[in-house]
Protein backbone atom coordinates (compact mmCIF):
# COMPACT_ATOMS: atom_id res chain seq x y z
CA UNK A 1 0.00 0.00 0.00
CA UNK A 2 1.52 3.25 -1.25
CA UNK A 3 1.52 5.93 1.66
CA UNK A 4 2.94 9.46 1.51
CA UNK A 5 3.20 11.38 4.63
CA UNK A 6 4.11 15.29 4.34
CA UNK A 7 5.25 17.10 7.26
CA UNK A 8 6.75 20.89 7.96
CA UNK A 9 3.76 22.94 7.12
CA UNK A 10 2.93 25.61 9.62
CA UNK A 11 2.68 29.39 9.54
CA UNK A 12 5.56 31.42 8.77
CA UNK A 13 6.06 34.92 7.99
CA UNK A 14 6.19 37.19 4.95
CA UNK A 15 10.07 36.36 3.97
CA UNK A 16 10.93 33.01 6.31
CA UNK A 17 11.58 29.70 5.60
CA UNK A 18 9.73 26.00 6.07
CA UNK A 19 11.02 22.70 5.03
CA UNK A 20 8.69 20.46 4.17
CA UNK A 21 9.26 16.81 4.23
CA UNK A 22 7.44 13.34 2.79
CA UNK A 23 8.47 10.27 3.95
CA UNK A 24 7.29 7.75 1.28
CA UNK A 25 6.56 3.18 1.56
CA UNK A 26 4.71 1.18 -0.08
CA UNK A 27 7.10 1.08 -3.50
CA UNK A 28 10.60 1.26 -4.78
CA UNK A 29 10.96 5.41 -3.94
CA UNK A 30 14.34 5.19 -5.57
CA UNK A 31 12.35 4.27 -8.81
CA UNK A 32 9.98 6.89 -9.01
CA UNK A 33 9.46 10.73 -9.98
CA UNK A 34 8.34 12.98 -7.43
CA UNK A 35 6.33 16.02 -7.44
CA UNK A 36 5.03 18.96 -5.05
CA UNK A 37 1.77 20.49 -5.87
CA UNK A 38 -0.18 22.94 -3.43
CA UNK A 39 -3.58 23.79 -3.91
CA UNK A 40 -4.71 27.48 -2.83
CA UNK A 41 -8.09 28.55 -1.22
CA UNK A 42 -10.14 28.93 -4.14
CA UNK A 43 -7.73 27.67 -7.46
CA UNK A 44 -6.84 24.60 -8.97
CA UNK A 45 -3.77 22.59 -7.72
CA UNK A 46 -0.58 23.61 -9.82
CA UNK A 47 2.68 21.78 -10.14
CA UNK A 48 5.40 23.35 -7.51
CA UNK A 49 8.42 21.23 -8.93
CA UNK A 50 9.47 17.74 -9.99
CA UNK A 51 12.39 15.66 -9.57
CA UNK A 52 13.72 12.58 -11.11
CA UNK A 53 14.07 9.17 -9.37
CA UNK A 54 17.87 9.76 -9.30
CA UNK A 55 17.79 13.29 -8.63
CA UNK A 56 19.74 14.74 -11.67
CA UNK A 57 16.81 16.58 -13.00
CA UNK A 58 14.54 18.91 -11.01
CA UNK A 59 11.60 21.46 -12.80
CA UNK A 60 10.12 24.78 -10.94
CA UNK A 61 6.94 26.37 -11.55
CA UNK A 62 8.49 29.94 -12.43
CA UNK A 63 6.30 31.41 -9.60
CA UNK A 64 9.04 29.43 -6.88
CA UNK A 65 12.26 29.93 -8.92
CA UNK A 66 15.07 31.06 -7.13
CA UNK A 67 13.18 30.24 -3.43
CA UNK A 68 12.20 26.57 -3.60
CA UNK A 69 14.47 24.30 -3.45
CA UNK A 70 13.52 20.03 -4.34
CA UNK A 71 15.39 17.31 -3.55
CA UNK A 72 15.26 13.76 -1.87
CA UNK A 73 17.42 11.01 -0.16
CA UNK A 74 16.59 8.11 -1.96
CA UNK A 75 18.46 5.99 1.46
CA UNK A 76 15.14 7.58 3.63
CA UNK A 77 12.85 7.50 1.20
CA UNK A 78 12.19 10.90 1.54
CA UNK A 79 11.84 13.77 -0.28
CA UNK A 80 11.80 17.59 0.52
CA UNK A 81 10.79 21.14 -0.32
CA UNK A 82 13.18 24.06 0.83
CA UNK A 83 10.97 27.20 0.56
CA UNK A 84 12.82 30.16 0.76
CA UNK A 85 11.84 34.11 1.03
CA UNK A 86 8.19 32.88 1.52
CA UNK A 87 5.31 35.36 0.24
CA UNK A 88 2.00 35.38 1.23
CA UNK A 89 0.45 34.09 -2.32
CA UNK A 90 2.84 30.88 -1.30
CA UNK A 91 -0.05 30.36 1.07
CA UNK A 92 -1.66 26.89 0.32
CA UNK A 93 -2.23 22.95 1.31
CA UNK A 94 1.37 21.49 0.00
CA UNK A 95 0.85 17.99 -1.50
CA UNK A 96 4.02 14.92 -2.02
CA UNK A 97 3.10 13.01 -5.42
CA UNK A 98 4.50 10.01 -6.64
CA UNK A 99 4.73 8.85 -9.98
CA UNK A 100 2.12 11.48 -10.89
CA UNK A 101 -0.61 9.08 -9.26
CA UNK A 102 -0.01 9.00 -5.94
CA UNK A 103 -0.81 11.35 -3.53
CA UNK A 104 -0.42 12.30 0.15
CA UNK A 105 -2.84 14.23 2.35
CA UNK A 106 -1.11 17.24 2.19
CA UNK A 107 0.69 19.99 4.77
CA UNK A 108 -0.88 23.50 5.04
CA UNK A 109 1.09 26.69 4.98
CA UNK A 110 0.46 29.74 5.50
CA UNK A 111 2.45 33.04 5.07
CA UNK A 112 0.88 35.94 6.79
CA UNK A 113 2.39 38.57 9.47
């Protein structure tokens, strides 16, 4: 059974920082592309970033470029999202995807002073 557990949401200021985390079982993580989506109050989800199963590729919506940061550790089946210089459209429920099918139950943030 696939399960994909994101962590590290919270509220943060206009200009912090969050790490989110999601700690994937349930099939070969080392295998698989990963995603980040976030859904805000009243749009449709939208792609955050991607990354390939062995890391050597990564894609960024060009609304996070330059703040968000992907990656995983394929030895902790885990993969994160560095979020950097947070503004308050970054507001939004976070979601881990795997193999564009798969998805967790998402991590809210919030960026508001």
């Amino acid at each position: 059974q696939v399960q994909l557990v994101e962590s590290g949401g919270g509220l943060v200021q206009p200009g912090g920082s969050l790490r989110l985390s999601c700690v994937a079982s349930g099939f070969t993580f080392s295998l698989a592309p990963m995603s980040w989506f976030r859904q805000a109050p009243g749009k449709e989800r939208e792609l955050v970033a991607n990354i390939r199963s062995d890391a050597g590729s990564t894609n960024y919506a060009d609304s996070v470029k330059g703040r968000f940061t992907i990656s995983r550790d394929n030895t902790k089946n885990t993969m994160y999202l560095q979020m950097n210089s947070l503004k308050p459209e970054d507001t939004a429920v976070y979601y881990c995807v795997a193999k564009s099918r798969y998805w967790g139950q998402g991590t809210r943030v919030t960026v508001s002073s």
